[in-house]
Protein backbone atom coordinates (compact mmCIF):
# COMPACT_ATOMS: atom_id res chain seq x y z
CA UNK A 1 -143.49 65.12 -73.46
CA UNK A 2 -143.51 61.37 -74.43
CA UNK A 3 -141.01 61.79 -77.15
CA UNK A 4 -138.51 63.75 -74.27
CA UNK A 5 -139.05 60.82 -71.72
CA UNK A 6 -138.13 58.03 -74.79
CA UNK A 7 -134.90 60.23 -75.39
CA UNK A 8 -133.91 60.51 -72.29
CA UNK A 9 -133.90 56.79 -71.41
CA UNK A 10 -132.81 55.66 -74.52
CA UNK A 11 -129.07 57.41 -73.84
CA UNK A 12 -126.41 55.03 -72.46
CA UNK A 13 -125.76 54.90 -68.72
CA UNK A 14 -123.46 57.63 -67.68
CA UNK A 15 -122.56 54.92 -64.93
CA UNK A 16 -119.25 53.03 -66.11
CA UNK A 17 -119.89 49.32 -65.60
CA UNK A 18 -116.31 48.68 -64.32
CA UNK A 19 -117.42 49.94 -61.16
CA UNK A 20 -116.77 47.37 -58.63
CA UNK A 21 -117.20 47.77 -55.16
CA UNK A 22 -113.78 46.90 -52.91
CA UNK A 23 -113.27 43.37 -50.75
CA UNK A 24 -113.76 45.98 -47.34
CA UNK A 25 -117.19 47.55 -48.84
CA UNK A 26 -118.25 43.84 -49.30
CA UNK A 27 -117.22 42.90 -45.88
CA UNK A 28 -118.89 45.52 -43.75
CA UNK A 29 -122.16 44.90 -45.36
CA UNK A 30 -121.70 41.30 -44.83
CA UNK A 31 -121.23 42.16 -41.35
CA UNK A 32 -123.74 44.76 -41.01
CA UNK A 33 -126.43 42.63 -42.70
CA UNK A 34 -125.44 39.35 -40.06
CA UNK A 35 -125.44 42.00 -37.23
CA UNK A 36 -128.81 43.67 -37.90
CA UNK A 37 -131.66 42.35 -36.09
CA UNK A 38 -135.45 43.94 -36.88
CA UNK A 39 -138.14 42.81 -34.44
CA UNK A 40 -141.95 43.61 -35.01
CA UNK A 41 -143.91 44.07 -32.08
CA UNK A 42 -148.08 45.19 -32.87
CA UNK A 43 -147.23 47.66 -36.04
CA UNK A 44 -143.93 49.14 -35.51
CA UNK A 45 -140.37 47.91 -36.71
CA UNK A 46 -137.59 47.87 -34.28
CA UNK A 47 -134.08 47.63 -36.25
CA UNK A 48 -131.56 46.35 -33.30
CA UNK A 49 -127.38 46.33 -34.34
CA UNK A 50 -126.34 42.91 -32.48
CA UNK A 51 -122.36 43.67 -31.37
């Protein structure tokens, strides 16, 4: 089994690295990171989108 795990992550990345996000994709998670607010109250997480 050790010998099939070494192979298998020993092979290139099928993943071309000219993939590049575009200038919109970049912007809405800008905006989407700047909007999100999370607020912890006892032991819960409360994610809150601030429009």
């Amino acid at each position: 089994m050790y010998y099939c795990m070494a192979k298998t992550y020993s092979k290139k990345s099928l993943v071309s690295q000219t993939m590049k996000p575009s200038k919109e994709t970049i912007s809405f998670l800008l905006s989407y990171s700047k909007a999100l607010s999370i607020l912890k109250i006892d032991n819960k997480n409360f994610e809150i989108i601030l429009n």
